[in-house]
C-alpha atoms as a PDB file:
ATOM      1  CA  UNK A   1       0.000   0.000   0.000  1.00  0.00           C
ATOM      2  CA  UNK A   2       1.608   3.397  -1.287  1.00  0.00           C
ATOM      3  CA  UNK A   3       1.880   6.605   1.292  1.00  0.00           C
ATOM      4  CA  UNK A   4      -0.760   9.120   0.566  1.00  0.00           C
ATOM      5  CA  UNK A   5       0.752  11.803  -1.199  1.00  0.00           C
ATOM      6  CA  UNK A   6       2.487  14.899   0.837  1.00  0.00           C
ATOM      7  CA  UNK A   7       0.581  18.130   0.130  1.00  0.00           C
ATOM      8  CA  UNK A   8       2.001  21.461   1.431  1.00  0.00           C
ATOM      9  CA  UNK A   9       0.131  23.246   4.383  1.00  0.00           C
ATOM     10  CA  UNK A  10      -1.487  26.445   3.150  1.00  0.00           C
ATOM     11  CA  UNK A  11      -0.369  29.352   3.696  1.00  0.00           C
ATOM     12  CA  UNK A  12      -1.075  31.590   6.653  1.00  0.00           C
ATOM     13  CA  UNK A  13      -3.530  34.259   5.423  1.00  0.00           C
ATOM     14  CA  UNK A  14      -1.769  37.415   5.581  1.00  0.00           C
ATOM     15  CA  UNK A  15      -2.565  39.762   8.670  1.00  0.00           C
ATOM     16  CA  UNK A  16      -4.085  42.922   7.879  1.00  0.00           C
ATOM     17  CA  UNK A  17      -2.081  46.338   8.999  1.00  0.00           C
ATOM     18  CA  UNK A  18      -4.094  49.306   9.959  1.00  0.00           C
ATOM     19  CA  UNK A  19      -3.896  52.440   8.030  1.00  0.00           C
ATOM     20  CA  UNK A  20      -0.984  54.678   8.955  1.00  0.00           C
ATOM     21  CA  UNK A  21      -1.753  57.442   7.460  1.00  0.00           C
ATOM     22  CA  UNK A  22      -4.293  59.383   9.914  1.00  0.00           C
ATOM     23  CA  UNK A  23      -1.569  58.733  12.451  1.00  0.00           C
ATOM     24  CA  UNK A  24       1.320  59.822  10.285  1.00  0.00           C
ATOM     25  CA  UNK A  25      -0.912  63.185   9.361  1.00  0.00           C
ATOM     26  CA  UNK A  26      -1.657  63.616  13.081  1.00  0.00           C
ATOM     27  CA  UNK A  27       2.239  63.366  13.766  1.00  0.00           C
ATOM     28  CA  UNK A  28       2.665  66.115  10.902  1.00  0.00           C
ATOM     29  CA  UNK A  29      -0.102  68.455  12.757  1.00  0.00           C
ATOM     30  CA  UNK A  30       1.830  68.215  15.570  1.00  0.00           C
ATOM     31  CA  UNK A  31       5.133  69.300  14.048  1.00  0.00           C
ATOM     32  CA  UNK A  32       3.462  71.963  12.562  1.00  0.00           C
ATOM     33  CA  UNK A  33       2.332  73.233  15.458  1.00  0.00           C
ATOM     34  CA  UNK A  34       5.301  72.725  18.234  1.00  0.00           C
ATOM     35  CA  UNK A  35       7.433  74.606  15.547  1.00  0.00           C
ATOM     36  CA  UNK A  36       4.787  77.489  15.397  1.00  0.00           C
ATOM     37  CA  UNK A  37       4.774  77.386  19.719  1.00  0.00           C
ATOM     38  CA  UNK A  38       8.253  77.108  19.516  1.00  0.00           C
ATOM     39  CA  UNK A  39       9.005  80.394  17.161  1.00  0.00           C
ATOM     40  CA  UNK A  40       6.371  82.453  18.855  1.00  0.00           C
ATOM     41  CA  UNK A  41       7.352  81.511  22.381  1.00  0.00           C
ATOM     42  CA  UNK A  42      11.245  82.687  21.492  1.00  0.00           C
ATOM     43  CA  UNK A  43      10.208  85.745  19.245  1.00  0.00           C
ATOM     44  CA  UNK A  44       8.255  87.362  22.244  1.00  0.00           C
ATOM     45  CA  UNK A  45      11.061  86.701  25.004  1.00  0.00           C
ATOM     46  CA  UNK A  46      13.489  88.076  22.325  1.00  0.00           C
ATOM     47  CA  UNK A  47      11.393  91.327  21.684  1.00  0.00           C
ATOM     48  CA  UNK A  48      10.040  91.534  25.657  1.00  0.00           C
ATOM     49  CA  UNK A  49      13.545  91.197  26.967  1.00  0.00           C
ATOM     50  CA  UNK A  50      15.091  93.689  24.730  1.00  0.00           C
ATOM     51  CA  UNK A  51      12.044  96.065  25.360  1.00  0.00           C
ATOM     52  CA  UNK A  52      12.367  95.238  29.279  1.00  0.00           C
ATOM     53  CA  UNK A  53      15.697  97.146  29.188  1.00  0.00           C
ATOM     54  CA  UNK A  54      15.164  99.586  26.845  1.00  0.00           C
ATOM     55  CA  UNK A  55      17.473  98.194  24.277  1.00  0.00           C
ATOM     56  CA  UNK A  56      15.847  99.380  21.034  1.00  0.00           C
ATOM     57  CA  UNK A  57      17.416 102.221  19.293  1.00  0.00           C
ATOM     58  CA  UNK A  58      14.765 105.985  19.806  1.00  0.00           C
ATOM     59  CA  UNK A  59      15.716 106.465  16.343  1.00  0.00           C
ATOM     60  CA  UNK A  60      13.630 105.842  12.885  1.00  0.00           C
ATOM     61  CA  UNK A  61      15.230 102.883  11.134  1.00  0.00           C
ATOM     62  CA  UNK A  62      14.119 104.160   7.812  1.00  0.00           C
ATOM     63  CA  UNK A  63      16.105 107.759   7.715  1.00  0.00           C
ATOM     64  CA  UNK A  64      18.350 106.194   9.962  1.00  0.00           C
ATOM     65  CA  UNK A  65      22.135 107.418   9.343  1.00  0.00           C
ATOM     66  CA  UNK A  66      25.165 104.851   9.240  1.00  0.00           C
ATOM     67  CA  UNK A  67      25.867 105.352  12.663  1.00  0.00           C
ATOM     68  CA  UNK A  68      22.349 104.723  13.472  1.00  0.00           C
ATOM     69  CA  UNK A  69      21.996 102.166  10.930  1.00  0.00           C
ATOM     70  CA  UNK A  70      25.141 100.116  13.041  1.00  0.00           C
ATOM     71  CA  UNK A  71      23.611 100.271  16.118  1.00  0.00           C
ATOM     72  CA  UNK A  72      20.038  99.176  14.922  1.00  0.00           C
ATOM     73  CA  UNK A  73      22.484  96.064  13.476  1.00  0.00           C
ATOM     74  CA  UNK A  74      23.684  95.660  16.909  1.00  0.00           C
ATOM     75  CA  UNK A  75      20.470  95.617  18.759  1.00  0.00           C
ATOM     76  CA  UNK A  76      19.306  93.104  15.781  1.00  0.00           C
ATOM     77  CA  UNK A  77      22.197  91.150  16.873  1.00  0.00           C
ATOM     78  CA  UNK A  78      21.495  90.942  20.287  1.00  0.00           C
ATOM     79  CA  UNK A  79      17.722  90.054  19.162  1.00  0.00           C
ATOM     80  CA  UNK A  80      19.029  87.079  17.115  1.00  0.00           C
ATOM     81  CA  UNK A  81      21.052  85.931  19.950  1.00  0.00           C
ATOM     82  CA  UNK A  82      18.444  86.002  22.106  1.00  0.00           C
ATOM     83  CA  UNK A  83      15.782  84.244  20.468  1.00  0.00           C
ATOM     84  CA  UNK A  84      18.184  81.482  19.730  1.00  0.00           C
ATOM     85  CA  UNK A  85      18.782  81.068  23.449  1.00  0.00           C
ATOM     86  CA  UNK A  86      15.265  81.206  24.099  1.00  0.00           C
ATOM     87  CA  UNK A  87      14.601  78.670  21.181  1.00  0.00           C
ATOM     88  CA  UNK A  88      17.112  76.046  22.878  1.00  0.00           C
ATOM     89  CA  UNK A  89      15.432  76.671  26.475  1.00  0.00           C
ATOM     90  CA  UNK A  90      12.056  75.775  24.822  1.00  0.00           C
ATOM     91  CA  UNK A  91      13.382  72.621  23.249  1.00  0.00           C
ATOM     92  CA  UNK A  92      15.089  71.597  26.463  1.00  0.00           C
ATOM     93  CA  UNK A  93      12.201  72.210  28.896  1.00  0.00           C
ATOM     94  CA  UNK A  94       9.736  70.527  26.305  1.00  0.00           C
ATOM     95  CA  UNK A  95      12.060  67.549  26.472  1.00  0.00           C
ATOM     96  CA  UNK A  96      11.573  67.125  30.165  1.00  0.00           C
ATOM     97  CA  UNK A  97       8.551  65.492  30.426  1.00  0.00           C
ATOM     98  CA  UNK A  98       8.801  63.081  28.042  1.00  0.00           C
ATOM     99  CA  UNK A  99       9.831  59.540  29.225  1.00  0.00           C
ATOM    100  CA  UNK A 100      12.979  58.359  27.797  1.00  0.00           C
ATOM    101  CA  UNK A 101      11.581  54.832  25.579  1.00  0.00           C
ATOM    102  CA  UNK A 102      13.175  51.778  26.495  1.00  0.00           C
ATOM    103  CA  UNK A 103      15.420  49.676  24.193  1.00  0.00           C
ATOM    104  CA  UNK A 104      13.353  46.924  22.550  1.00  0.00           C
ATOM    105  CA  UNK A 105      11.325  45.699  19.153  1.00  0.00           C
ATOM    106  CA  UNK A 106       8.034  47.042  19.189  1.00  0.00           C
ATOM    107  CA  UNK A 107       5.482  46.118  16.337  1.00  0.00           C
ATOM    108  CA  UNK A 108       3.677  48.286  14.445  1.00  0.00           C
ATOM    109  CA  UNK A 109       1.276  45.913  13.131  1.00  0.00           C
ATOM    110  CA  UNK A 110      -1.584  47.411  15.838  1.00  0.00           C
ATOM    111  CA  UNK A 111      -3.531  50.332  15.262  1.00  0.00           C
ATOM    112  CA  UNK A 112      -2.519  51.912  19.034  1.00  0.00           C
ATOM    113  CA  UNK A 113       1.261  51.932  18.532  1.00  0.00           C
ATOM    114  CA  UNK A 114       2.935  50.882  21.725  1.00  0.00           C
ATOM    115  CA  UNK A 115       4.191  53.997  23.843  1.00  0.00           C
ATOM    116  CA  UNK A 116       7.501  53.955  23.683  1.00  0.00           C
ATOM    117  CA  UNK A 117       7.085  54.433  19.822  1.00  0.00           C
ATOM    118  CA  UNK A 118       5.190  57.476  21.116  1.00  0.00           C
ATOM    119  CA  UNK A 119       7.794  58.552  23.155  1.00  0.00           C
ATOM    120  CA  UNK A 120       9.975  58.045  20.246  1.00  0.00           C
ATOM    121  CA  UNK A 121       7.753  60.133  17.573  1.00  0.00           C
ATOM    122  CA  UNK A 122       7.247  62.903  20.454  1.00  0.00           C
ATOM    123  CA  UNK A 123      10.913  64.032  21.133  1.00  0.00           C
ATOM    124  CA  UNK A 124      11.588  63.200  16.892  1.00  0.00           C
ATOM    125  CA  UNK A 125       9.077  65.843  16.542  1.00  0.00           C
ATOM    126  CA  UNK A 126      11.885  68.126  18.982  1.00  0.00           C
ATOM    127  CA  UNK A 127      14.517  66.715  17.189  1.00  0.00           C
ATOM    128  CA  UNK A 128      13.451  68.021  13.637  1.00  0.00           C
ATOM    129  CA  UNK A 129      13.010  71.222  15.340  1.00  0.00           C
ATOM    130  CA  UNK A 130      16.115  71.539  16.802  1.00  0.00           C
ATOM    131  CA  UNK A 131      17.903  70.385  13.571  1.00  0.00           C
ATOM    132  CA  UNK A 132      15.229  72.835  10.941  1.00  0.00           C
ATOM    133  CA  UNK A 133      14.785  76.237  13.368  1.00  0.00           C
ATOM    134  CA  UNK A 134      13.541  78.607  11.572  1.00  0.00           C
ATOM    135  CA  UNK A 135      15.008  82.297  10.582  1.00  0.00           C
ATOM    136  CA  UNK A 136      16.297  83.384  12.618  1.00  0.00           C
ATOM    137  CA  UNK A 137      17.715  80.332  14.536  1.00  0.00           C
ATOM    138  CA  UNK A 138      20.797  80.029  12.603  1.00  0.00           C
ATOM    139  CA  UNK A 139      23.240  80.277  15.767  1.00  0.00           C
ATOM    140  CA  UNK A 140      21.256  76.824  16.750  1.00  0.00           C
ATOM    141  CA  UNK A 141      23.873  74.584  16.342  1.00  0.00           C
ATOM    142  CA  UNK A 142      26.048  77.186  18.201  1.00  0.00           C
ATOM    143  CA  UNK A 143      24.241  77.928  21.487  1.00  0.00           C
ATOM    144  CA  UNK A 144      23.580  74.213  21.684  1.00  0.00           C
ATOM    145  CA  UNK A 145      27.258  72.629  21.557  1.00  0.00           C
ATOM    146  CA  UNK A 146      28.516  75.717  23.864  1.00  0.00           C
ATOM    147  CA  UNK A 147      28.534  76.321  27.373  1.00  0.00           C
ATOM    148  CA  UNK A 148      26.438  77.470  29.491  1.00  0.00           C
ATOM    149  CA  UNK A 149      23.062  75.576  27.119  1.00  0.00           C
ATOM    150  CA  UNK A 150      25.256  72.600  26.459  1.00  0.00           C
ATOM    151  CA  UNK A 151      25.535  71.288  30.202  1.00  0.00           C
ATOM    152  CA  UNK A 152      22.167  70.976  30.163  1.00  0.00           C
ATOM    153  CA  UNK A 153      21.168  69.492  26.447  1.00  0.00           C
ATOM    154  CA  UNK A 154      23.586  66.868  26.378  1.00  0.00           C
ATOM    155  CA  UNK A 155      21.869  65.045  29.594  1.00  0.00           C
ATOM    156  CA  UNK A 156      18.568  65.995  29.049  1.00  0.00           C
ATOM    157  CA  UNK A 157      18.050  66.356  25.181  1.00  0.00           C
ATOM    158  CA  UNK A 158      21.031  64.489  24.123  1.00  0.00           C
ATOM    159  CA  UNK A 159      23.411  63.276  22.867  1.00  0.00           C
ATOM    160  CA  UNK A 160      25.388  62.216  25.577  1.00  0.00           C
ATOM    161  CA  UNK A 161      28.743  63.261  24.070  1.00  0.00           C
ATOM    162  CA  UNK A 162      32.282  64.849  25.154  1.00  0.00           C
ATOM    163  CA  UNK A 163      32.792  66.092  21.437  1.00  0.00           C
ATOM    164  CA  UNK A 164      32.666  69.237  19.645  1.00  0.00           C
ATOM    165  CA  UNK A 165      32.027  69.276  16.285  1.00  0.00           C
ATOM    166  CA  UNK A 166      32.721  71.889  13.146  1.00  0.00           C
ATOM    167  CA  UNK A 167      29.315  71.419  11.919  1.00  0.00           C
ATOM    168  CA  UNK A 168      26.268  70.009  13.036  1.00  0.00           C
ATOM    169  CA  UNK A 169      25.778  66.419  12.406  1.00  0.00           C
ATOM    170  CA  UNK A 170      22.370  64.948  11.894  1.00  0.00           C
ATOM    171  CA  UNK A 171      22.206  62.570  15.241  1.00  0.00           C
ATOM    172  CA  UNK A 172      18.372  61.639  15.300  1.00  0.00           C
ATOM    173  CA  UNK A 173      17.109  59.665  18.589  1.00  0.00           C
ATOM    174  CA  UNK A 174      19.567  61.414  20.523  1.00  0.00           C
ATOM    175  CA  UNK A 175      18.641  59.748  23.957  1.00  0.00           C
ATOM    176  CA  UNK A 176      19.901  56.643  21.865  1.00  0.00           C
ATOM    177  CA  UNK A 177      22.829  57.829  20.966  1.00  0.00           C
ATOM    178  CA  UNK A 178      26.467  58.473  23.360  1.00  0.00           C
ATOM    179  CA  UNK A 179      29.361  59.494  21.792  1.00  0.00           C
ATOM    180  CA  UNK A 180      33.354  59.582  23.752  1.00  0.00           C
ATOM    181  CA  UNK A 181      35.862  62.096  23.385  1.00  0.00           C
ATOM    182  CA  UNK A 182      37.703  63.157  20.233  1.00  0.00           C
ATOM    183  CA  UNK A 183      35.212  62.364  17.634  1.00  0.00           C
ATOM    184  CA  UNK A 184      34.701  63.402  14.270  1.00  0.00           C
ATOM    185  CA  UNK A 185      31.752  63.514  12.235  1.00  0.00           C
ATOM    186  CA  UNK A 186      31.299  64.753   8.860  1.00  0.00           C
ATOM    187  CA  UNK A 187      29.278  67.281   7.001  1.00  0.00           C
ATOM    188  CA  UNK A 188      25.883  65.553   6.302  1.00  0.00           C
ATOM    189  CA  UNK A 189      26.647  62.092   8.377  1.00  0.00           C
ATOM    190  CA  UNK A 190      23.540  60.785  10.369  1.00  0.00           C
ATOM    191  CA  UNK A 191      23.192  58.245  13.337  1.00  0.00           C
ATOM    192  CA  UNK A 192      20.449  57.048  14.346  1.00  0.00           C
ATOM    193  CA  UNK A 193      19.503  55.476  18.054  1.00  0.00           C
ATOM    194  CA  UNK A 194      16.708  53.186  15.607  1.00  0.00           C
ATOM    195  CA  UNK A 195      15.934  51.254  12.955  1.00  0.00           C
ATOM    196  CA  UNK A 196      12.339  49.823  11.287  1.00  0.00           C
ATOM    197  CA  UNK A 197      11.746  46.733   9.919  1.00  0.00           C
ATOM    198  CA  UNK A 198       8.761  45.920   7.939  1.00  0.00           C
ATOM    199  CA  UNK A 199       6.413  45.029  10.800  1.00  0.00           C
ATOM    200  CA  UNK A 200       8.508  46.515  13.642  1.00  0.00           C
ATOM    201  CA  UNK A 201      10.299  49.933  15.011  1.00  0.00           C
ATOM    202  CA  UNK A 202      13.365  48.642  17.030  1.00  0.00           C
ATOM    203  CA  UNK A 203      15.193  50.749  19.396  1.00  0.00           C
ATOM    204  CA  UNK A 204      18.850  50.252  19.863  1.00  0.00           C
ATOM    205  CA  UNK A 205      21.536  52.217  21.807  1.00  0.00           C
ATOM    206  CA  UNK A 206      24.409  54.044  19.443  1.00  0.00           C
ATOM    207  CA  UNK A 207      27.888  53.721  20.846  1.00  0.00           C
ATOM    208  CA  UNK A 208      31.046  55.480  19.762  1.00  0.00           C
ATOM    209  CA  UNK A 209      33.880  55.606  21.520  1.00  0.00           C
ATOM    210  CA  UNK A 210      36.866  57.610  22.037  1.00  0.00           C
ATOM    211  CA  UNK A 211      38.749  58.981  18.552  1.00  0.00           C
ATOM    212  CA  UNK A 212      36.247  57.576  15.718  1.00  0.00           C
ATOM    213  CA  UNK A 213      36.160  59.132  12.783  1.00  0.00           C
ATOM    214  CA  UNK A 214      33.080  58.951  10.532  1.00  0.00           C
ATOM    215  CA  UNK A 215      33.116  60.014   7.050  1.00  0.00           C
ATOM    216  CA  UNK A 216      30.940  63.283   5.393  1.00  0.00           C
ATOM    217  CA  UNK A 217      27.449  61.824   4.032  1.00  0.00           C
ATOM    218  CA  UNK A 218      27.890  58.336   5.890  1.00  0.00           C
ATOM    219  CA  UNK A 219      25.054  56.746   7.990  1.00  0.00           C
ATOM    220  CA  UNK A 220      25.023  54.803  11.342  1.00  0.00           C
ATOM    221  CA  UNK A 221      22.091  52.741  12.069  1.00  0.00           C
ATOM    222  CA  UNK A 222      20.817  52.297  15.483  1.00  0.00           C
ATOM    223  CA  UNK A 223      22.428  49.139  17.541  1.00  0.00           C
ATOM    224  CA  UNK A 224      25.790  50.072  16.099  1.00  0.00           C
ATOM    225  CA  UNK A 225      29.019  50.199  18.428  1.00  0.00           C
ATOM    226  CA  UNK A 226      32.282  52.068  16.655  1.00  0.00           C
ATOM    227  CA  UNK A 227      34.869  50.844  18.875  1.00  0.00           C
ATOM    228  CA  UNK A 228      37.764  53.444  20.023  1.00  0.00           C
ATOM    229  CA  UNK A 229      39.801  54.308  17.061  1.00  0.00           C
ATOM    230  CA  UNK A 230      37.340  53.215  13.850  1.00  0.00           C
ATOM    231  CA  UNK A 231      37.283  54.918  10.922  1.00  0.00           C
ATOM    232  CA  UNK A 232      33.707  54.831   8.852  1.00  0.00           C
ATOM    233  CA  UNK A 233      34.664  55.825   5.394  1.00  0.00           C
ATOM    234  CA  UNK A 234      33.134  58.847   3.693  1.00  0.00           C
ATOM    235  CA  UNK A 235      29.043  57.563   2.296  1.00  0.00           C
ATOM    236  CA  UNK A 236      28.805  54.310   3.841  1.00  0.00           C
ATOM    237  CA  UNK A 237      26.176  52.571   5.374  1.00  0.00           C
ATOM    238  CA  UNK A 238      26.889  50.814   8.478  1.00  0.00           C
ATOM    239  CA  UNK A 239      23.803  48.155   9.263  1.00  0.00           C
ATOM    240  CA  UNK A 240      21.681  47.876  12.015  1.00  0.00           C
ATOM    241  CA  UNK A 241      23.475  46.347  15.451  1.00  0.00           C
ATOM    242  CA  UNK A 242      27.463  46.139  13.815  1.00  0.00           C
ATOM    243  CA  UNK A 243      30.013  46.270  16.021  1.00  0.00           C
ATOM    244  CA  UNK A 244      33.166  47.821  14.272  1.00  0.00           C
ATOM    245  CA  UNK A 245      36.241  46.747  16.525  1.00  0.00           C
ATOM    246  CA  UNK A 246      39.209  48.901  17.536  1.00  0.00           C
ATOM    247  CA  UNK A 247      41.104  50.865  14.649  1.00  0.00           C
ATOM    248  CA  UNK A 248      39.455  49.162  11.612  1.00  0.00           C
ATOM    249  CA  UNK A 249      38.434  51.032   8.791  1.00  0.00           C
ATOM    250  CA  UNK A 250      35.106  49.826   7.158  1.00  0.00           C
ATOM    251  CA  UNK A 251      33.434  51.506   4.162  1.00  0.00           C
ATOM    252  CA  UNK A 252      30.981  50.438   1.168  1.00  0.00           C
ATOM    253  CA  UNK A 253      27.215  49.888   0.797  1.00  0.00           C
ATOM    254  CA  UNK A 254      26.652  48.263   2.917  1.00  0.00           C
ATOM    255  CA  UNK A 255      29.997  48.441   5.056  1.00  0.00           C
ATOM    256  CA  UNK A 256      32.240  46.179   5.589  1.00  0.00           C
ATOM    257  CA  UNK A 257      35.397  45.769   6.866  1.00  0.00           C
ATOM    258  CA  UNK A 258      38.432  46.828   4.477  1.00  0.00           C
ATOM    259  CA  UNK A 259      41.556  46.656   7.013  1.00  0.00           C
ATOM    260  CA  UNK A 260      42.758  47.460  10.400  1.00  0.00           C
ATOM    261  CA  UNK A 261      44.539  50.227  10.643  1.00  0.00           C
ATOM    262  CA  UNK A 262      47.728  50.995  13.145  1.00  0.00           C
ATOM    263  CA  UNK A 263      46.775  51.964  16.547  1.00  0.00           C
ATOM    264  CA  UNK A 264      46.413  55.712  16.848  1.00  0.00           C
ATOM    265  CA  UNK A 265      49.801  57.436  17.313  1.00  0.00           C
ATOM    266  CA  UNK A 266      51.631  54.185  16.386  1.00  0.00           C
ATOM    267  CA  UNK A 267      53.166  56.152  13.241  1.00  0.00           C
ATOM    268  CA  UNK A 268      54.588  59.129  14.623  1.00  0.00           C
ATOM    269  CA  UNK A 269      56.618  56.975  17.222  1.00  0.00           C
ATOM    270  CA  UNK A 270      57.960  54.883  14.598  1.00  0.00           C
ATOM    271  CA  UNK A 271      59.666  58.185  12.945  1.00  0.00           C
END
């Protein structure tokens, strides 16, 4: 007596995702309006503290001469500066009371999305801000990497780093994100503290240590650890949860490791 043929199980019907897109609009509604709170709130405490102390010029800007045209520029100045530091403030004390999100996978598969996604899509809404102010927050970047605002955005807004930087690298999820001393970043490198998958968000810690340097236009995903000493060459693409050991150089799409490089000061000893 033969076997009875083997048939294949059927497939699992596939499970059907909720919409997105009234939550994705809502999340847009609410960037609009935090950056509209957030320019209002720092234009008036600009303009009221420079009013406060009688800081605006008595004379008309439009006959103005160029004496009085330079110190209208000044007081503009001191306007500019001001509403930047007021800008940062708001971002930092808007930060405050939103709970850090844990590490984890989270699916996105449910029409509630679980809260530390929330968590995570509240302070990215602070993080576009901080990284797209509006005229005239161009001294941004500035007043946030320099004493006295940066003691107090590195713990609470993040990222945790002892670093300065030439210009201002795109470091999303920075409560995700710690970076050592001596580190370089490129013009228009991002790291991320995250990473999605098709049916999940994940959340991952960013590590790099002491003396990394990463390349102009590369990209870290979240999970990654650049070990002291690794070089990320200039537009690659380092892959969720790599860990890129001490003094080797990776590079590529997506990177990989090319060679290991001497340890740092290794070649000005040797002459």
């Amino acid at each position: 007596m033969s076997d009875p043929p083997v048939t294949d199980s059927p497939p699992a019907p596939p499970v059907a995702r909720p919409d997105m897109a009234a939550g994705l609009r809502g999340f847009v509604s609410l960037d609009a309006l935090v950056r509209l709170l957030l320019w209002c709130g720092a234009l008036t405490a600009a303009t009221a503290l420079l009013a406060r102390f009688g800081a605006w010029p008595a004379d008309s800007l439009g006959d103005a001469s160029l004496v009085q045209a330079w110190h209208w520029a000044w007081r503009l100045a001191a306007w500019i500066l001001l509403f930047n530091y007021a800008y940062v403030l708001e971002l930092i004390a808007l930060r405050l009371p939103i709970p850090t999100p844990r590490e984890g996978r989270y699916p996105i598969t449910r029409r509630r999305p679980p809260l530390p996604v929330l968590w995570s899509c509240l302070i990215a809404v602070l993080t576009k801000a901080r990284y797209e102010a509006p005229f005239p927050g161009f001294l941004v970047f500035h007043v946030a990497n320099l004493p006295p605002l940066s003691w107090l955005m590195g713990p609470i807004f993040g990222p945790r780093s002892r670093s300065c930087y030439v210009t201002d690298p795109r470091i999303i999820d920075p409560h995700f994100v710690t970076i050592g001393r001596n580190v370089v970043i490129g013009i228009g490198a991002t790291v991320a503290g995250h990473y999605q998958d098709r049916d999940a968000v994940v959340l991952r810690r960013t590590v790099i240590e002491d003396d990394v340097l990463i390349g102009g236009h590369a990209a870290i995903f979240g999970g990654v650890h650049l070990q002291r000493g690794a070089v990320i060459g200039a537009g690659a693409i380092v892959l969720p949860e790599t860990v890129v050991g001490p003094n080797e150089f990776w590079g590529g799409v997506p990177a990989r490791r090319l060679r290991t490089l001497p340890p740092l000061g290794a070649a000005s000893q040797a002459t």
